[in-house]
PDB file of N, CA and C in Angstrom:
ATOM      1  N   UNK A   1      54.465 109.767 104.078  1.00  0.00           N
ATOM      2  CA  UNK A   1      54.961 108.578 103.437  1.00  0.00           C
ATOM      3  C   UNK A   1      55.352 108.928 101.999  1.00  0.00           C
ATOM      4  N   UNK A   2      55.958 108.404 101.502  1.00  0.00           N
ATOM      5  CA  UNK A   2      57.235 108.584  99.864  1.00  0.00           C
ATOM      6  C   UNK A   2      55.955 108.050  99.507  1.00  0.00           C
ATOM      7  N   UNK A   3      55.982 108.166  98.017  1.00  0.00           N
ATOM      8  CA  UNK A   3      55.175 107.287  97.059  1.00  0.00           C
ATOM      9  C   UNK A   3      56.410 106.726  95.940  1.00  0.00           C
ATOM     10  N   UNK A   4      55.942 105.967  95.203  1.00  0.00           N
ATOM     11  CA  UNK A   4      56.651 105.367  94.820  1.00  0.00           C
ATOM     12  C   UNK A   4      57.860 105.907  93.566  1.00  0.00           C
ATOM     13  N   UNK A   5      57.361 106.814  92.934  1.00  0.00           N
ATOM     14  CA  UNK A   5      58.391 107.466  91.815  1.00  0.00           C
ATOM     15  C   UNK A   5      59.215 108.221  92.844  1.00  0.00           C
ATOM     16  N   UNK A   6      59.094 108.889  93.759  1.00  0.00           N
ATOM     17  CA  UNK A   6      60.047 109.423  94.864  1.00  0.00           C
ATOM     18  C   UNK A   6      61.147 108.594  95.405  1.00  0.00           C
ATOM     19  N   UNK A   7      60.474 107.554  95.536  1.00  0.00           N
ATOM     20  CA  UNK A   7      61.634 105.767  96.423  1.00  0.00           C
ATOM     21  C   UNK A   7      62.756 105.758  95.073  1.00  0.00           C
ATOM     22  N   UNK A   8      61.910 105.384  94.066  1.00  0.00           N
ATOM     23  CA  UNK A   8      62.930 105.198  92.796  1.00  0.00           C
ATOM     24  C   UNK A   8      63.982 106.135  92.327  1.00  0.00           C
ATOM     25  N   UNK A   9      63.471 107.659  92.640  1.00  0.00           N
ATOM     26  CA  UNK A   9      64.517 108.339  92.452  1.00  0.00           C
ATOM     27  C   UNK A   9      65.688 108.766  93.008  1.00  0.00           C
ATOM     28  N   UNK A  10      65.391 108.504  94.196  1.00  0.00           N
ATOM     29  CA  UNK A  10      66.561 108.633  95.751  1.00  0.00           C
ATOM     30  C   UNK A  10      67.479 106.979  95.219  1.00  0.00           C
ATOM     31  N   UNK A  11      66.337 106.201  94.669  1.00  0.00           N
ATOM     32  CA  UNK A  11      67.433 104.539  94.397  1.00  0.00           C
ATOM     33  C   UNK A  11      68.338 105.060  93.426  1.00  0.00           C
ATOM     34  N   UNK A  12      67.357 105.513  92.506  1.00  0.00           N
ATOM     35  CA  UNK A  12      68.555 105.956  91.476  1.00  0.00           C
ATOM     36  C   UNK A  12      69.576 107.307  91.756  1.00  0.00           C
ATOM     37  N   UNK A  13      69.577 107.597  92.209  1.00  0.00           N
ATOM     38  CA  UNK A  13      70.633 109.031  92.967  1.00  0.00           C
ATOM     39  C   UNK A  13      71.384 108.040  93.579  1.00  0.00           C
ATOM     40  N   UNK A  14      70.871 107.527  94.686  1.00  0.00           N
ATOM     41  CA  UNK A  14      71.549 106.712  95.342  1.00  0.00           C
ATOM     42  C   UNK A  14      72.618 105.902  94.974  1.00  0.00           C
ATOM     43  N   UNK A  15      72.125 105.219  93.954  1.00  0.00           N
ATOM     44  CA  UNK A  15      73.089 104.164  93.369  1.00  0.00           C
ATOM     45  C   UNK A  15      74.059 105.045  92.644  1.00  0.00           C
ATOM     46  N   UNK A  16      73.457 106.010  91.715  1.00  0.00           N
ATOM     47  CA  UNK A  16      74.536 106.524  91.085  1.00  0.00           C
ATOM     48  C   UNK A  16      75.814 107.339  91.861  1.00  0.00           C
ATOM     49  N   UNK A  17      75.575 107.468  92.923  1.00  0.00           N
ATOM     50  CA  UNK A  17      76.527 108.844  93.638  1.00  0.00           C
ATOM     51  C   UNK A  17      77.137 107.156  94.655  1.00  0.00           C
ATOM     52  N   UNK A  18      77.037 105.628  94.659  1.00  0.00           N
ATOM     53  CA  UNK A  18      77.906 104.933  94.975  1.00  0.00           C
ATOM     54  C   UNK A  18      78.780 104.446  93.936  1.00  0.00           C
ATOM     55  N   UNK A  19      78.132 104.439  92.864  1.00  0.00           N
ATOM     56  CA  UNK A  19      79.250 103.354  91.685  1.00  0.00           C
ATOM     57  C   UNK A  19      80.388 105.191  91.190  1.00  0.00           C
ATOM     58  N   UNK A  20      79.573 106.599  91.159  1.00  0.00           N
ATOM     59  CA  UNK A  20      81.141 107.554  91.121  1.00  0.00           C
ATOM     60  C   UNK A  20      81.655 107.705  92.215  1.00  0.00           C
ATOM     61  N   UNK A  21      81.862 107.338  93.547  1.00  0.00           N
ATOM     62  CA  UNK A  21      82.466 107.175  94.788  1.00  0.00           C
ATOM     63  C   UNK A  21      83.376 105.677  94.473  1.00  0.00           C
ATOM     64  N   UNK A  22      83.000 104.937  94.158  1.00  0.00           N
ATOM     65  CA  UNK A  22      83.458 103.257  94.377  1.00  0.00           C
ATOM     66  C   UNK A  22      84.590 103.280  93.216  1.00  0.00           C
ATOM     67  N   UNK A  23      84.051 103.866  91.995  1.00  0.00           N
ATOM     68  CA  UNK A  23      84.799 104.414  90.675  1.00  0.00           C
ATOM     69  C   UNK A  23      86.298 105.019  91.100  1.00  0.00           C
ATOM     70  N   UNK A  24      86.132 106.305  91.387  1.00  0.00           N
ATOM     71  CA  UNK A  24      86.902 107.011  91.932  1.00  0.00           C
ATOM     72  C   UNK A  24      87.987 106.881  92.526  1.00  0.00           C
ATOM     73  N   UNK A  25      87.117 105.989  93.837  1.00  0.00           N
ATOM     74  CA  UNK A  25      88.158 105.839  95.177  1.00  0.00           C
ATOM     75  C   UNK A  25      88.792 104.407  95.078  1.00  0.00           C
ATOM     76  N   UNK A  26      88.102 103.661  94.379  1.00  0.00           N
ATOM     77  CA  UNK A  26      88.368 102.143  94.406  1.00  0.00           C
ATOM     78  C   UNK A  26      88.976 101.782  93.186  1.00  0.00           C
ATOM     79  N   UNK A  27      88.447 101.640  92.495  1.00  0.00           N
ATOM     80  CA  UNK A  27      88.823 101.309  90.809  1.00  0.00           C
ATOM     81  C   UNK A  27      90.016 102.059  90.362  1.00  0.00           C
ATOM     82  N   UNK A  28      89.813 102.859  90.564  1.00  0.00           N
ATOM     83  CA  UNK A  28      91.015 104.223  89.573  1.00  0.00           C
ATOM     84  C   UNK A  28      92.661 104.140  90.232  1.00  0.00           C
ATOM     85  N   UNK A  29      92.505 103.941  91.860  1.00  0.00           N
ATOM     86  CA  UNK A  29      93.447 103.621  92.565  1.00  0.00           C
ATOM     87  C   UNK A  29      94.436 102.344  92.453  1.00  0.00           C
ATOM     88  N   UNK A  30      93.301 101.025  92.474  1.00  0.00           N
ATOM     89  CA  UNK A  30      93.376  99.890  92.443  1.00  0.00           C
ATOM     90  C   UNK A  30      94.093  99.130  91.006  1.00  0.00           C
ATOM     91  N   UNK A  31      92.690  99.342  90.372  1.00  0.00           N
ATOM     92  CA  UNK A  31      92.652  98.812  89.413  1.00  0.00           C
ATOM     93  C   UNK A  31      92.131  96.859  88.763  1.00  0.00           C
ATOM     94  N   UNK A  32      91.894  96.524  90.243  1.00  0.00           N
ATOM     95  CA  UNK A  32      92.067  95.079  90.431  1.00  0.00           C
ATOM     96  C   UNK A  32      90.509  94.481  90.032  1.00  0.00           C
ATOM     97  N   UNK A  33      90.172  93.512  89.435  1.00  0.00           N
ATOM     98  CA  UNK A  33      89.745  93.122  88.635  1.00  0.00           C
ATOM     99  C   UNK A  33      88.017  93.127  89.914  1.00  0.00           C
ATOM    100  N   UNK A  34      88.225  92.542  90.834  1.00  0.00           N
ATOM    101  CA  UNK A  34      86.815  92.758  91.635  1.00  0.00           C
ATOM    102  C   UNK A  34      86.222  93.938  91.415  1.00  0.00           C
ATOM    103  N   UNK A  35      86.932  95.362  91.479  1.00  0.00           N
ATOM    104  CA  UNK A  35      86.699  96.506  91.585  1.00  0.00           C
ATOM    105  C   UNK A  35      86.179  96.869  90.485  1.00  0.00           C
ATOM    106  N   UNK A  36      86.006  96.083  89.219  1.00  0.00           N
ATOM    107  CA  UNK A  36      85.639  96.491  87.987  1.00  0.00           C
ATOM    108  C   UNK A  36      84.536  95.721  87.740  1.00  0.00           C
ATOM    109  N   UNK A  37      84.073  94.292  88.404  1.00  0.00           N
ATOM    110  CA  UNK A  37      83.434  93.749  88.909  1.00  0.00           C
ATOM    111  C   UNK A  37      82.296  94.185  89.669  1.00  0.00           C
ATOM    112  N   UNK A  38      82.797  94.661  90.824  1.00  0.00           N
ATOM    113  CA  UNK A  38      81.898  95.448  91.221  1.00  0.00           C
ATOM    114  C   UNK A  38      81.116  97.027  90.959  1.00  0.00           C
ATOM    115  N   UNK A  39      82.005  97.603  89.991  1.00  0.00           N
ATOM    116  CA  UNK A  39      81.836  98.873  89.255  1.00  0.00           C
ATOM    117  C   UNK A  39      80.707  98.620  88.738  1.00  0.00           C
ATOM    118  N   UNK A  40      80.660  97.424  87.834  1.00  0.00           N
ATOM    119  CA  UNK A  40      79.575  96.781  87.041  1.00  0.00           C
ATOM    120  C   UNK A  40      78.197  96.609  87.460  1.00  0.00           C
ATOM    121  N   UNK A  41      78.413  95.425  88.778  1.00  0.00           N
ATOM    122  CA  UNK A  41      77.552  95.166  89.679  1.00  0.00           C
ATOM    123  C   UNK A  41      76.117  96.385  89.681  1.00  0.00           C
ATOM    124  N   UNK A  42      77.408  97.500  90.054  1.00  0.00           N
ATOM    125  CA  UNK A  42      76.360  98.556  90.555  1.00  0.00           C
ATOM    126  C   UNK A  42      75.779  99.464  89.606  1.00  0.00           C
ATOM    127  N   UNK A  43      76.624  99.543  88.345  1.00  0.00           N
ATOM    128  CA  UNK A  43      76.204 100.063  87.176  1.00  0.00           C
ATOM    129  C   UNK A  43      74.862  99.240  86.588  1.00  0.00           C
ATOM    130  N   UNK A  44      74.418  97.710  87.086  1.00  0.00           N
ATOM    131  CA  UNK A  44      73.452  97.233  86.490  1.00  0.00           C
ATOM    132  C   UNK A  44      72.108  97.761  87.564  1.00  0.00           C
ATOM    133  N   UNK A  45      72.476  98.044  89.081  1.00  0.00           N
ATOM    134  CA  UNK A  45      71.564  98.315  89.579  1.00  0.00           C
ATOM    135  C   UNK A  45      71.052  99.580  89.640  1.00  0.00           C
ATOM    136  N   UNK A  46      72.135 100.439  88.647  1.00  0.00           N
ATOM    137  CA  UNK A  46      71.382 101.956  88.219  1.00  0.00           C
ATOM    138  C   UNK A  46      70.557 101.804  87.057  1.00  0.00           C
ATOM    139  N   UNK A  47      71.001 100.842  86.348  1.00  0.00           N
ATOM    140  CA  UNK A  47      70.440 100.819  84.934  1.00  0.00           C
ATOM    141  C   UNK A  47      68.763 100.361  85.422  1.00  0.00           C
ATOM    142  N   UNK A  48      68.958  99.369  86.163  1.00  0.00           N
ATOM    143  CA  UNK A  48      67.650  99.065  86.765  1.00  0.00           C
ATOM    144  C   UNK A  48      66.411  99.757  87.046  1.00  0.00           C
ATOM    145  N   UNK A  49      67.275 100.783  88.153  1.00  0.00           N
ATOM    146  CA  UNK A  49      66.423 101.704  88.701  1.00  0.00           C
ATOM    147  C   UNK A  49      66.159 102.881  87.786  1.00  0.00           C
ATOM    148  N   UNK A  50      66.653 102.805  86.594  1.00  0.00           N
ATOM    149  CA  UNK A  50      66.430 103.928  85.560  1.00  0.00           C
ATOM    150  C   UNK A  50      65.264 103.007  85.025  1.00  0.00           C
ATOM    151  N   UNK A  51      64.780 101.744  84.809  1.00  0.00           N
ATOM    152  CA  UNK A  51      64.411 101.473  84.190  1.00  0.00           C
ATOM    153  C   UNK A  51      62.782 101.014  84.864  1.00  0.00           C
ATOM    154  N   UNK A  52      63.483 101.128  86.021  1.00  0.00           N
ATOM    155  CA  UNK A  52      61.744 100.870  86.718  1.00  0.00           C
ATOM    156  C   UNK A  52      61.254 102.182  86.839  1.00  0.00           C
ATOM    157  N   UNK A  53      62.073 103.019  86.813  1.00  0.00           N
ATOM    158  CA  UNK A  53      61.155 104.619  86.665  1.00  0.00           C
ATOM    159  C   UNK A  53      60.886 104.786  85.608  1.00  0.00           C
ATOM    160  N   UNK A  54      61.502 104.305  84.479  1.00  0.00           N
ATOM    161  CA  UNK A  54      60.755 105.031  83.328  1.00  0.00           C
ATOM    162  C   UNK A  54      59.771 103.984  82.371  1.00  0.00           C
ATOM    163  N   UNK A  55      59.338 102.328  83.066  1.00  0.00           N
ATOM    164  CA  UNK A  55      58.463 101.569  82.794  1.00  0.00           C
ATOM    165  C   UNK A  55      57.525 101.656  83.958  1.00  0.00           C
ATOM    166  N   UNK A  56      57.444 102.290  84.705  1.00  0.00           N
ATOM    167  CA  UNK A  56      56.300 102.544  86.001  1.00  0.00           C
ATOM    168  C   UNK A  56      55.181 103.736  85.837  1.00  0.00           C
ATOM    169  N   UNK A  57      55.574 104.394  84.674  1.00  0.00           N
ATOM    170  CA  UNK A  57      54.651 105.561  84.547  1.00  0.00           C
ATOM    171  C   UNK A  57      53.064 105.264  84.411  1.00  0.00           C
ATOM    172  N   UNK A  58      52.399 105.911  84.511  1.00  0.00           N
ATOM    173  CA  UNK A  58      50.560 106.049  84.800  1.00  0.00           C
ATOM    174  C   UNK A  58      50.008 105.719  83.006  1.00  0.00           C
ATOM    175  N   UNK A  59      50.544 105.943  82.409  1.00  0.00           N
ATOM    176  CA  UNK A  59      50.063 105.709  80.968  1.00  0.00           C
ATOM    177  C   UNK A  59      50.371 104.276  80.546  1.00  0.00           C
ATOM    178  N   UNK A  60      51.182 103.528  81.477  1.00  0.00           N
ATOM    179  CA  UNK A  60      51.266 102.097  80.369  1.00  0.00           C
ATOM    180  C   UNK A  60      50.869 100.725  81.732  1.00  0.00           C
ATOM    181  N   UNK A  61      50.115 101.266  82.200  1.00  0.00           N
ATOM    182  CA  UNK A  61      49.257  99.818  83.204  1.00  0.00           C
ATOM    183  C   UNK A  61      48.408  98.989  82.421  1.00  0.00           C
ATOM    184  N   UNK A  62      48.245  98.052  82.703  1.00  0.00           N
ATOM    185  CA  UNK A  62      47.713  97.338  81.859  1.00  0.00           C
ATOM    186  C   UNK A  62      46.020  97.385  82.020  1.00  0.00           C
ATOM    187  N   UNK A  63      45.171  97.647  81.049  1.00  0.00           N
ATOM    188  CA  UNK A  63      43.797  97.350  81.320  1.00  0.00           C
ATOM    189  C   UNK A  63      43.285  96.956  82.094  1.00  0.00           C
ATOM    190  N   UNK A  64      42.597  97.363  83.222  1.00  0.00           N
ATOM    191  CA  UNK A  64      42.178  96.051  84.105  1.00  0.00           C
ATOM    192  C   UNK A  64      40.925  95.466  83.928  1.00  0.00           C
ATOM    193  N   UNK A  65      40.033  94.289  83.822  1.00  0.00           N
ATOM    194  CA  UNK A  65      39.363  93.710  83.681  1.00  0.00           C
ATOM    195  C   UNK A  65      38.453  93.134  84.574  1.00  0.00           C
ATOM    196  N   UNK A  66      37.510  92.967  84.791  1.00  0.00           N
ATOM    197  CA  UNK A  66      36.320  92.199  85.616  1.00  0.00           C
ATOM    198  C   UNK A  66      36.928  91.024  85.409  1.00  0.00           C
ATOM    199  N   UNK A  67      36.922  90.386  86.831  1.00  0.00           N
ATOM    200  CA  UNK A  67      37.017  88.513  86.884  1.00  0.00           C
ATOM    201  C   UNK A  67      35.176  88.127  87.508  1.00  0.00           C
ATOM    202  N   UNK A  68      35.069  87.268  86.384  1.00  0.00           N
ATOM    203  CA  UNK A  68      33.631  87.040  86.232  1.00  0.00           C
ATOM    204  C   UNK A  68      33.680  86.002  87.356  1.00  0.00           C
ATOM    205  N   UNK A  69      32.173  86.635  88.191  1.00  0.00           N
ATOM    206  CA  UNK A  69      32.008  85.415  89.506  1.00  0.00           C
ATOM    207  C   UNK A  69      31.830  84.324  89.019  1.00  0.00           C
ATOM    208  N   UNK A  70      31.601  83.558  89.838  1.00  0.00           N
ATOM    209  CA  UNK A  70      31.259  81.970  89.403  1.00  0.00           C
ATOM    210  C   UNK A  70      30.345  81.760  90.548  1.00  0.00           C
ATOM    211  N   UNK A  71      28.469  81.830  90.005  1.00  0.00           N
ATOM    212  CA  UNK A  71      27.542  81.490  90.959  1.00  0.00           C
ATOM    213  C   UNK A  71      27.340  80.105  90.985  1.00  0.00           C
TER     214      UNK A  71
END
């Protein structure tokens, strides 16, 4: 089974090797306003996945705390 910084990095490969394919083949050809639209789209869901990998690291979890029973 993947763990989780592994998932994120294939997302982020992933995404990035669709928005320079979509770029490329779509946009550059085209030019038409969806296509730049969608260039975007996918440029926010790399930015994303850059950003959940590099706010997911082992040093910034938050404290965890005892929840006090209630006898």
């Amino acid at each position: 089974m993947l763990d989780l910084a592994t998932m994120s990095m294939v997302f982020a490969v992933l995404t990035f090797t669709m928005l320079v394919l979509f770029f490329v083949e779509t946009y550059r050809r085209t030019s038409a306003p969806y296509c730049a639209w969608w260039c975007g789209t996918v440029t926010a869901f790399l930015i994303n996945a850059v950003l959940q990998m590099v706010g997911s690291t082992g040093g910034q979890e938050w404290p965890r705390r005892s929840v006090p029973s209630i006898s």
